[in-house]
C-alpha atoms as a PDB file:
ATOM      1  CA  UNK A   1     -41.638  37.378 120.337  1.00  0.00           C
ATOM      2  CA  UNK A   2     -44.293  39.592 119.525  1.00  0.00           C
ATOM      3  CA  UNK A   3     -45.462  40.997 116.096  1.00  0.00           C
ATOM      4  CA  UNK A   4     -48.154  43.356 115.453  1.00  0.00           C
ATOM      5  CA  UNK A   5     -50.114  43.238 111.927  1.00  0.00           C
ATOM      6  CA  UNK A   6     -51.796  46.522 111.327  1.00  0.00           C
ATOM      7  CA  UNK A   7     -54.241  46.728 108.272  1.00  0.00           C
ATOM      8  CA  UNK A   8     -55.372  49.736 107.168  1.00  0.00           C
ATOM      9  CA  UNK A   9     -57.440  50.376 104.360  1.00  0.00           C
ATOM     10  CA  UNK A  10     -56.812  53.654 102.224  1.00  0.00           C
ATOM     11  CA  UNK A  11     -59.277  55.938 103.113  1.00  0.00           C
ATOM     12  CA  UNK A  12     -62.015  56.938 100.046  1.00  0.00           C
ATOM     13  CA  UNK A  13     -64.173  60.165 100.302  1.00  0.00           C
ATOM     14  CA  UNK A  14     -67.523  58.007  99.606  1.00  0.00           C
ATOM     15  CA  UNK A  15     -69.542  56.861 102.962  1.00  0.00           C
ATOM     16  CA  UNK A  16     -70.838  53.323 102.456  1.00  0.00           C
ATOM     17  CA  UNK A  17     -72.804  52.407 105.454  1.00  0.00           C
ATOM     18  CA  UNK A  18     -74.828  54.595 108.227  1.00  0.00           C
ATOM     19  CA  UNK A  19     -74.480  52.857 111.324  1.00  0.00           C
ATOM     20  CA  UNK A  20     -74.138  54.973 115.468  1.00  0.00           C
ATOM     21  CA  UNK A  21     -70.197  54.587 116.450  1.00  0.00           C
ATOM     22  CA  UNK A  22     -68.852  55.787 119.308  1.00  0.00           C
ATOM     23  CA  UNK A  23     -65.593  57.568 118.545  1.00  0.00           C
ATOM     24  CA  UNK A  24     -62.757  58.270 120.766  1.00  0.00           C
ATOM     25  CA  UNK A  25     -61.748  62.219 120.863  1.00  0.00           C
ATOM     26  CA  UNK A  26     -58.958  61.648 118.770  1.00  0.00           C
ATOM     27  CA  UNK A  27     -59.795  62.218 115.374  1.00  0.00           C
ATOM     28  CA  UNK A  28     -59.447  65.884 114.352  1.00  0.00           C
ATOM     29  CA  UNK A  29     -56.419  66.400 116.578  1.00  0.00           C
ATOM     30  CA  UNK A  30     -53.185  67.147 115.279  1.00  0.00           C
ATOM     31  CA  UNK A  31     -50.595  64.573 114.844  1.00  0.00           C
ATOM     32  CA  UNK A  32     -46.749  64.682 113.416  1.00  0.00           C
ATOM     33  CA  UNK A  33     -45.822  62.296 110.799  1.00  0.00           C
ATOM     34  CA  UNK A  34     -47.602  60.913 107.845  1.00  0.00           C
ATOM     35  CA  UNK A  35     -48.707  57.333 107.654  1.00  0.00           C
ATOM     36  CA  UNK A  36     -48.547  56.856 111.747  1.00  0.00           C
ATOM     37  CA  UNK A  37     -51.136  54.596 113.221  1.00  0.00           C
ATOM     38  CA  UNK A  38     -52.363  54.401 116.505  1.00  0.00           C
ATOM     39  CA  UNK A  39     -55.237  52.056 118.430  1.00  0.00           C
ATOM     40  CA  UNK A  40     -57.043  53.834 121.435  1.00  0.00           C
ATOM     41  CA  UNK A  41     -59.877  52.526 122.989  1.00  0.00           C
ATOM     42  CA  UNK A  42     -60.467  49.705 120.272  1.00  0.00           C
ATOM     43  CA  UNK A  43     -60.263  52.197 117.239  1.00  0.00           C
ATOM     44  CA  UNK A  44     -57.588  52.675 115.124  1.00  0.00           C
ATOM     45  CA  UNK A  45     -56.733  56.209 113.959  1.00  0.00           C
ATOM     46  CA  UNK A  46     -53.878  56.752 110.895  1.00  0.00           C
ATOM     47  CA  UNK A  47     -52.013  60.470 110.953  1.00  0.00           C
ATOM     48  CA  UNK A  48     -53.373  61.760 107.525  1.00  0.00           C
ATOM     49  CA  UNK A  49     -52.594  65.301 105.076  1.00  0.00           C
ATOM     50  CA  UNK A  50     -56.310  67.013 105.616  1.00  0.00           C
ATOM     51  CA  UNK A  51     -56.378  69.913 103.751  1.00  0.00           C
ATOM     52  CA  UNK A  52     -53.131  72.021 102.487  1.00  0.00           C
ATOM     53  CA  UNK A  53     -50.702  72.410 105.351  1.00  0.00           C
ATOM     54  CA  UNK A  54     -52.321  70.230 108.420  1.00  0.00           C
ATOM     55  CA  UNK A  55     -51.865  66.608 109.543  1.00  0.00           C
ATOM     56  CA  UNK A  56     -54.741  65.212 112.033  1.00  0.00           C
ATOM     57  CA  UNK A  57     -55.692  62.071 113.253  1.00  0.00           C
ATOM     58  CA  UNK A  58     -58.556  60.675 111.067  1.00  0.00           C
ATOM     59  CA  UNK A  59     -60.667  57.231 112.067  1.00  0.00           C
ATOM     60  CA  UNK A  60     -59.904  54.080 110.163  1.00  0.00           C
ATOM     61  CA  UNK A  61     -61.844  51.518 111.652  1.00  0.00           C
ATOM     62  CA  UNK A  62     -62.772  49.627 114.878  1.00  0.00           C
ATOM     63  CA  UNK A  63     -59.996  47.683 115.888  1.00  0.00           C
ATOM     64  CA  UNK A  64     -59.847  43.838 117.070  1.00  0.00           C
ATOM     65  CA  UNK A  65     -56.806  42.674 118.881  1.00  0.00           C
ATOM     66  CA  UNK A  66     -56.461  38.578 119.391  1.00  0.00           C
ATOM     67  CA  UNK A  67     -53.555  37.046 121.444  1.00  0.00           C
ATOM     68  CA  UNK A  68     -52.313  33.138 120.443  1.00  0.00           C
ATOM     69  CA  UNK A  69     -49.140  31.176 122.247  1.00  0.00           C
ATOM     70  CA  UNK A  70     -47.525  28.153 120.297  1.00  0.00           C
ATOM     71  CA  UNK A  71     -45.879  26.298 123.039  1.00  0.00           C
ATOM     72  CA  UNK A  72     -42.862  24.017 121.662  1.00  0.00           C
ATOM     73  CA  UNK A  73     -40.668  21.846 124.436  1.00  0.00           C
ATOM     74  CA  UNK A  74     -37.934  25.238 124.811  1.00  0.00           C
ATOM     75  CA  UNK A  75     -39.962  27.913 123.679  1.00  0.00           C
ATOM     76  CA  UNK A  76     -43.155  29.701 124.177  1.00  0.00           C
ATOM     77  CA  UNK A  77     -44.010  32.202 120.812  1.00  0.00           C
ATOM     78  CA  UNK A  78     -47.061  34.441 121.524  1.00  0.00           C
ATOM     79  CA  UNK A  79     -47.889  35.933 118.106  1.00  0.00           C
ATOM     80  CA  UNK A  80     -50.789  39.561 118.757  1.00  0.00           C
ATOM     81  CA  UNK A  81     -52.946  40.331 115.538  1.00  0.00           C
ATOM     82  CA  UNK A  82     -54.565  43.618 115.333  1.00  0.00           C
ATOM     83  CA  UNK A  83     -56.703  43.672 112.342  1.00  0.00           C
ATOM     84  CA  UNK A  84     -58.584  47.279 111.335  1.00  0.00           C
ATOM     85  CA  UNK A  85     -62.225  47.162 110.233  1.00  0.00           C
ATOM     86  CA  UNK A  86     -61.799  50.222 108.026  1.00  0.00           C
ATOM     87  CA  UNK A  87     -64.906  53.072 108.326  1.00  0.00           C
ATOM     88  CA  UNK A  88     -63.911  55.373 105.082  1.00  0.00           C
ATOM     89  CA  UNK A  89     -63.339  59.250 105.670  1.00  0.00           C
ATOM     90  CA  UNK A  90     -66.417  61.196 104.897  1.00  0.00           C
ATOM     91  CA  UNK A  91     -68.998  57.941 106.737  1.00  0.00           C
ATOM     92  CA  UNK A  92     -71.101  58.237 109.405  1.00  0.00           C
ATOM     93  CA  UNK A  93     -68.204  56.671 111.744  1.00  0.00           C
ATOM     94  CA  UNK A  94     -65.637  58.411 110.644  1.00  0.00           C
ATOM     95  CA  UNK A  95     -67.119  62.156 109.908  1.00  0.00           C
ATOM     96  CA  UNK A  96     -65.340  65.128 108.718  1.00  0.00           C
ATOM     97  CA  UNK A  97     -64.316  67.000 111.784  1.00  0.00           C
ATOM     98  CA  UNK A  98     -65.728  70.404 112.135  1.00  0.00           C
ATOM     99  CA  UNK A  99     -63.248  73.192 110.707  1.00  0.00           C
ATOM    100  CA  UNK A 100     -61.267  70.833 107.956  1.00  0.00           C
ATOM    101  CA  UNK A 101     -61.842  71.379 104.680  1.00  0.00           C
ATOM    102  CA  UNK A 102     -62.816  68.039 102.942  1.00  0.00           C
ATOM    103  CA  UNK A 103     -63.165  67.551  98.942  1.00  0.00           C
ATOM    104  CA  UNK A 104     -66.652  65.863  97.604  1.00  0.00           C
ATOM    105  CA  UNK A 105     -65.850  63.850  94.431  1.00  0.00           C
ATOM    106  CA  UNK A 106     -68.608  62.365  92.048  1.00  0.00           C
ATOM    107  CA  UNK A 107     -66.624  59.483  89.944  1.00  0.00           C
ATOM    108  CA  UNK A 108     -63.665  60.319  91.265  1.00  0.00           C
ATOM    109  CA  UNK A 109     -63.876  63.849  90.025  1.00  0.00           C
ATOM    110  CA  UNK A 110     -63.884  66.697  92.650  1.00  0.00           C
ATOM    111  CA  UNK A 111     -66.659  69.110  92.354  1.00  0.00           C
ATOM    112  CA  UNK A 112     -66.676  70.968  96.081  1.00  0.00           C
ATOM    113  CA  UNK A 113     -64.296  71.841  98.588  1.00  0.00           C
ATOM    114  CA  UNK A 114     -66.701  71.900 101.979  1.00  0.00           C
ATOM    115  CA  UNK A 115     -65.846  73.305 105.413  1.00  0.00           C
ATOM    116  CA  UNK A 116     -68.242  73.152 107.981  1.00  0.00           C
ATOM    117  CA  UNK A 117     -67.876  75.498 110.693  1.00  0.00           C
ATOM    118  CA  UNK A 118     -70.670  74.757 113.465  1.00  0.00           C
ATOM    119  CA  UNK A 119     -74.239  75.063 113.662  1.00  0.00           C
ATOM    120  CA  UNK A 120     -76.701  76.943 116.164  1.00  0.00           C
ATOM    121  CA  UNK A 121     -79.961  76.047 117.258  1.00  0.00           C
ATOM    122  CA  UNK A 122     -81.264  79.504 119.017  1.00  0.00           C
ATOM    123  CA  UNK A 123     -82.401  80.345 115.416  1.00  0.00           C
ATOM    124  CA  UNK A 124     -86.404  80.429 115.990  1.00  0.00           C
ATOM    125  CA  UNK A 125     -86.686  83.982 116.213  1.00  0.00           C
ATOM    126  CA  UNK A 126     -84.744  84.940 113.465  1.00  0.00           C
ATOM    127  CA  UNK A 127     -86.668  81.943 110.948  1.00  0.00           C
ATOM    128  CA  UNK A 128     -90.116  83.553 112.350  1.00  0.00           C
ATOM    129  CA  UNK A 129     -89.509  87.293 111.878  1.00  0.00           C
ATOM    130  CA  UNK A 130     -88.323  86.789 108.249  1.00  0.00           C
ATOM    131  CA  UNK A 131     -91.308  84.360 107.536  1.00  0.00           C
ATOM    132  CA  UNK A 132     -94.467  83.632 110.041  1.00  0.00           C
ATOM    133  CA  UNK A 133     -95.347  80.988 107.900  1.00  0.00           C
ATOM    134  CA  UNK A 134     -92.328  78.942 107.979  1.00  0.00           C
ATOM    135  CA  UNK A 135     -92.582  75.625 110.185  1.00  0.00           C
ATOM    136  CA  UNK A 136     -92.690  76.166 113.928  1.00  0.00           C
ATOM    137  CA  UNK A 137     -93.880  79.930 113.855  1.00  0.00           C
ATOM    138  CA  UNK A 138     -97.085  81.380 114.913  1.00  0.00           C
ATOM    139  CA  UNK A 139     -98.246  83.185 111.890  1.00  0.00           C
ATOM    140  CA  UNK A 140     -99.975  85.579 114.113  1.00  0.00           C
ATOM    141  CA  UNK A 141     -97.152  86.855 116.333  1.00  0.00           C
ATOM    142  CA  UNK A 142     -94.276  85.947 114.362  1.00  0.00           C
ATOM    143  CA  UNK A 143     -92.732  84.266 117.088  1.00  0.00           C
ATOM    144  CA  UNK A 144     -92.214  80.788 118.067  1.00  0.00           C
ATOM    145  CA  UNK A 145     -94.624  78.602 118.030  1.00  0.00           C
ATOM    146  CA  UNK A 146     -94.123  76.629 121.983  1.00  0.00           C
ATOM    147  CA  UNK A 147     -96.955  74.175 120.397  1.00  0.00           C
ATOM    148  CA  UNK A 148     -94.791  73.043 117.463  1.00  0.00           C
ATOM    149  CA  UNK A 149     -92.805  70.010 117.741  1.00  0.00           C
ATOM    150  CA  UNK A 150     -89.967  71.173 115.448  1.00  0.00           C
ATOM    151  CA  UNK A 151     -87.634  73.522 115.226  1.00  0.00           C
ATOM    152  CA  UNK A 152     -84.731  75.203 113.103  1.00  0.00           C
ATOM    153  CA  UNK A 153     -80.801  74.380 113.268  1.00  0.00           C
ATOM    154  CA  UNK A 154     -78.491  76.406 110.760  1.00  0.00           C
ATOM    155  CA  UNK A 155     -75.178  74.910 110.115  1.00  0.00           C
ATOM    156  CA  UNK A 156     -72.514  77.287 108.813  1.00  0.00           C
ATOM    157  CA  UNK A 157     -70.402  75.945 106.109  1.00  0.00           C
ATOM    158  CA  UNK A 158     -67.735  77.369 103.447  1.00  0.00           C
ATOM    159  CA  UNK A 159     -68.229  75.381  99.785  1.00  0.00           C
ATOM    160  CA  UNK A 160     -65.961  76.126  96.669  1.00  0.00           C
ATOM    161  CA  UNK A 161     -66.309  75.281  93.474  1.00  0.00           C
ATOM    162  CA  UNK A 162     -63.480  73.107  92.483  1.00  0.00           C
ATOM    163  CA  UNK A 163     -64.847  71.324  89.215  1.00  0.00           C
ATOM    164  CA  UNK A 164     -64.771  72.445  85.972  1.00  0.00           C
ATOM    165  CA  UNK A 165     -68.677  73.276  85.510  1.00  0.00           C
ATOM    166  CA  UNK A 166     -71.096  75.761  87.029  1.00  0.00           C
ATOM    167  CA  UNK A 167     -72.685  74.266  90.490  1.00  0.00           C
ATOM    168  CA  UNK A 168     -76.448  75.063  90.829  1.00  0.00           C
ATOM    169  CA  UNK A 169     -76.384  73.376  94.577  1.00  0.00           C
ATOM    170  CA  UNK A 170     -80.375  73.843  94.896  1.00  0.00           C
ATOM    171  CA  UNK A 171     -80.736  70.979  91.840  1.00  0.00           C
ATOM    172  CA  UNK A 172     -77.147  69.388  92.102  1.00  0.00           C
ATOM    173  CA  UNK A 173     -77.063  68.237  95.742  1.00  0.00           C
ATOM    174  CA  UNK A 174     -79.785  67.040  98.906  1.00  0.00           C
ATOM    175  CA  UNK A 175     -78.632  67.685 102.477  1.00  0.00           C
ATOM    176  CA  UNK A 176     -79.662  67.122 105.891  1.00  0.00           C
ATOM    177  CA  UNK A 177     -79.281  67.520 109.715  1.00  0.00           C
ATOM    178  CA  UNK A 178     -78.132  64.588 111.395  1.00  0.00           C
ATOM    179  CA  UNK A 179     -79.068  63.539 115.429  1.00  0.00           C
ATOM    180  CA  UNK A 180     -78.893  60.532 117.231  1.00  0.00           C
ATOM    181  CA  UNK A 181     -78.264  58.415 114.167  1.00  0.00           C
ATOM    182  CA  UNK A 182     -81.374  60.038 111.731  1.00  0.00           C
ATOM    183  CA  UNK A 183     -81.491  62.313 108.939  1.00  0.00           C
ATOM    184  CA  UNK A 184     -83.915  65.168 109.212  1.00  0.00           C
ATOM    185  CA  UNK A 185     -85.332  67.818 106.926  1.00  0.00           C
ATOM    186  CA  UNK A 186     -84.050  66.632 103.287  1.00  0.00           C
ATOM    187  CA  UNK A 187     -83.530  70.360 101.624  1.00  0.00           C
ATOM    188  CA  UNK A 188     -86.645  71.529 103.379  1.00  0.00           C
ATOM    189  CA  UNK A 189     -85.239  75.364 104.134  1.00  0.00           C
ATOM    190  CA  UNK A 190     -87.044  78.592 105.200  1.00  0.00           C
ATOM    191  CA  UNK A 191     -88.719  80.828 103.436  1.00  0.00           C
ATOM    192  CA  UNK A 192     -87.540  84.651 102.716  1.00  0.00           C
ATOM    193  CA  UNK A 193     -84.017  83.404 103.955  1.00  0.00           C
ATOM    194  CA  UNK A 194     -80.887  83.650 101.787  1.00  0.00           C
ATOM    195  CA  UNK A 195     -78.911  80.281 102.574  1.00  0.00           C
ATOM    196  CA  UNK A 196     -77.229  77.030 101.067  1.00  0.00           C
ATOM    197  CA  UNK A 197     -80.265  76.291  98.353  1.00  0.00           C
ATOM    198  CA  UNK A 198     -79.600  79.549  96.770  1.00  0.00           C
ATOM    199  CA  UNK A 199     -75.740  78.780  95.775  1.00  0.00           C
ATOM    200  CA  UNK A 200     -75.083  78.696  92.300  1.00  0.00           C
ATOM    201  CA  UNK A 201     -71.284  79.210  91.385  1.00  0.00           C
ATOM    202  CA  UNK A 202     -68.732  79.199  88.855  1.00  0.00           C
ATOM    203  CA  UNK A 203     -65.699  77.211  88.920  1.00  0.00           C
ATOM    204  CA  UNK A 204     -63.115  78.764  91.521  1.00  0.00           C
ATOM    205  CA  UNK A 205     -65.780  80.439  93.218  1.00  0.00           C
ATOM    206  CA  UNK A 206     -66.467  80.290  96.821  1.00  0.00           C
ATOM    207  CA  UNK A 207     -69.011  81.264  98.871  1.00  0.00           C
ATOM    208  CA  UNK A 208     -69.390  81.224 103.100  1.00  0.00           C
ATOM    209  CA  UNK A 209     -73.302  80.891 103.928  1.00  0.00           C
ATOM    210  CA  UNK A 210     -75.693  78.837 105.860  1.00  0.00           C
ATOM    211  CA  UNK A 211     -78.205  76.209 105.836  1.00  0.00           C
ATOM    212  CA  UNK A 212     -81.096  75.767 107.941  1.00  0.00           C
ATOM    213  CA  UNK A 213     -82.590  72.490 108.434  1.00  0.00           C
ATOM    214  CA  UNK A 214     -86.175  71.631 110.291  1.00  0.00           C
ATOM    215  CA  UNK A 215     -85.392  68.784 113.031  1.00  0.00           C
ATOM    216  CA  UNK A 216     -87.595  67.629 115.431  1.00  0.00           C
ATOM    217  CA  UNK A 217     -87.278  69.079 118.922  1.00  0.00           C
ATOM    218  CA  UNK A 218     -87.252  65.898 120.606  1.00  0.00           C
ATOM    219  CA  UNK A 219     -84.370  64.970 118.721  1.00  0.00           C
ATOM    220  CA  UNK A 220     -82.209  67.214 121.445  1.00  0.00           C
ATOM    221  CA  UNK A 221     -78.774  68.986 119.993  1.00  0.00           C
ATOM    222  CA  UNK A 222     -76.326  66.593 120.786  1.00  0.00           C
ATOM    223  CA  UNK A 223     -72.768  64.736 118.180  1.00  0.00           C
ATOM    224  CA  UNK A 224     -74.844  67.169 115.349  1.00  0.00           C
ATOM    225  CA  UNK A 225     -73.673  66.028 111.836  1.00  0.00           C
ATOM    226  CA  UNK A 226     -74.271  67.614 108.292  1.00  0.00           C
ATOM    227  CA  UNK A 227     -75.218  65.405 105.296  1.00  0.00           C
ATOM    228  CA  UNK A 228     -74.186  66.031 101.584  1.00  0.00           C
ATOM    229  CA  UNK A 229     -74.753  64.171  98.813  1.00  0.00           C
ATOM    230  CA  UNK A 230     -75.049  64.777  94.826  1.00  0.00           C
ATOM    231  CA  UNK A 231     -78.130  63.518  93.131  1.00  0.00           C
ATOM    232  CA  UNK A 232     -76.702  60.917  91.079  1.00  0.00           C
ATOM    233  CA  UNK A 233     -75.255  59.557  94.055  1.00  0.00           C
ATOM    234  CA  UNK A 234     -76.474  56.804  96.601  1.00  0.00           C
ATOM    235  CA  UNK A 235     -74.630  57.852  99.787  1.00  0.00           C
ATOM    236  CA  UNK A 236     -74.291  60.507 101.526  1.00  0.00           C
ATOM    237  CA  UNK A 237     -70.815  62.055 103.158  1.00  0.00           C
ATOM    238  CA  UNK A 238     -70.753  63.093 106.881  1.00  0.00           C
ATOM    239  CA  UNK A 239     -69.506  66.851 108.495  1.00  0.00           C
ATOM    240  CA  UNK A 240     -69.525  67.083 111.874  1.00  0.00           C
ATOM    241  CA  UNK A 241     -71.014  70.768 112.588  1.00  0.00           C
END
């Protein structure tokens, strides 16, 4: 006889740990009924409501699978445990997949509705020509600067004001740019660009915009994640972009 224990944490919008994971291409992809669990490649993945109308596979946990056999004088019962280590929605294991529409809650109250919908790095140009001061230009040429060792990444991201207060993001919240398991460029943003620092919205509103982000180029582009968090809180939340 065989039984199979799945645990599986509810999933909470508040990352608790930053640690590199290597996920399986499952989470983000659509899936059919509610509360289904399934365990690929040591990972266990629960079908979850993300958003209004869509259900997609979301990452709870690594998961560890042990085998025992009771052996009696007739019988033979071998008894397989699968236990879930849960990573909650929103961490750096289990990001919010690119395109889904995630809620950000400060004490349990939500205050924005964030979609992130990719990022590009071929920005340089564009950051140079509307400043030649900003980091990585040649203030001489405007261009470019080959000599600098950092560059700009803008991630482009939908945010709505779903609390009951005005949002002032520039003062609210801190963001970053996330590669290879480190945060770069903590709200450091161009100058003479109109982006995510200068949202400030009433409640209901929404805006689409940008935010560009100084990384280092030896950081390379790849698994790119965005970083939100509110000031008064200790953790951030994770967007795949």
């Amino acid at each position: 006889m065989k039984r199979i224990l799945l645990l599986v944490v509810c999933l909470f919008f508040f990352p608790t740990t930053v640690f590199a994971s290597s996920v399986p291409q499952i989470a983000g992809k659509n899936c059919q009924k509610l509360g289904a669990v399934r365990v690929h490649q040591g990972s266990a993945f629960v079908c979850a409501s993300v958003g209004k109308k869509s259900k997609k596979w979301v990452l709870v946990g690594d998961a560890f699978t042990t085998t025992t056999s009771t052996t009696t004088t007739t019988t033979t019962t071998t008894t397989t445990t699968t236990t879930v280590a849960s990573f909650p929605y929103g961490s750096y294991q289990n990001p919010v997949q690119k395109g889904v529409s995630a809620t950000y809650q400060i004490g349990g109250k939500p205050t924005l509705e964030i979609t992130v919908h990719g990022h590009d790095f071929n920005v340089m140009e564009f950051v140079c020509l509307s400043n030649r001061y900003n980091d990585g230009c040649d203030s001489y040429t405007r261009a470019p600067a080959s000599y600098s060792p950092d560059r700009w990444v803008r991630v482009d991201l939908t945010v709505k004001n779903v609390s009951s207060a005005l949002v002032d993001v520039f003062w609210e919240y801190s963001w970053t740019a996330v590669l290879q398991g480190r945060h770069y460029g903590e709200n450091n943003t161009p100058a003479s660009i109109d982006e995510l620092s200068d949202v400030e919205f009433l409640p209901g509103a929404q805006i689409t915009t940008s935010a560009y982000i100084l990384v280092p180029k030896i950081a390379g582009a790849a698994a790119l994640m965005f970083a939100l968090r509110h000031s008064s809180a200790a953790s951030w939340s994770y967007f795949r972009a």
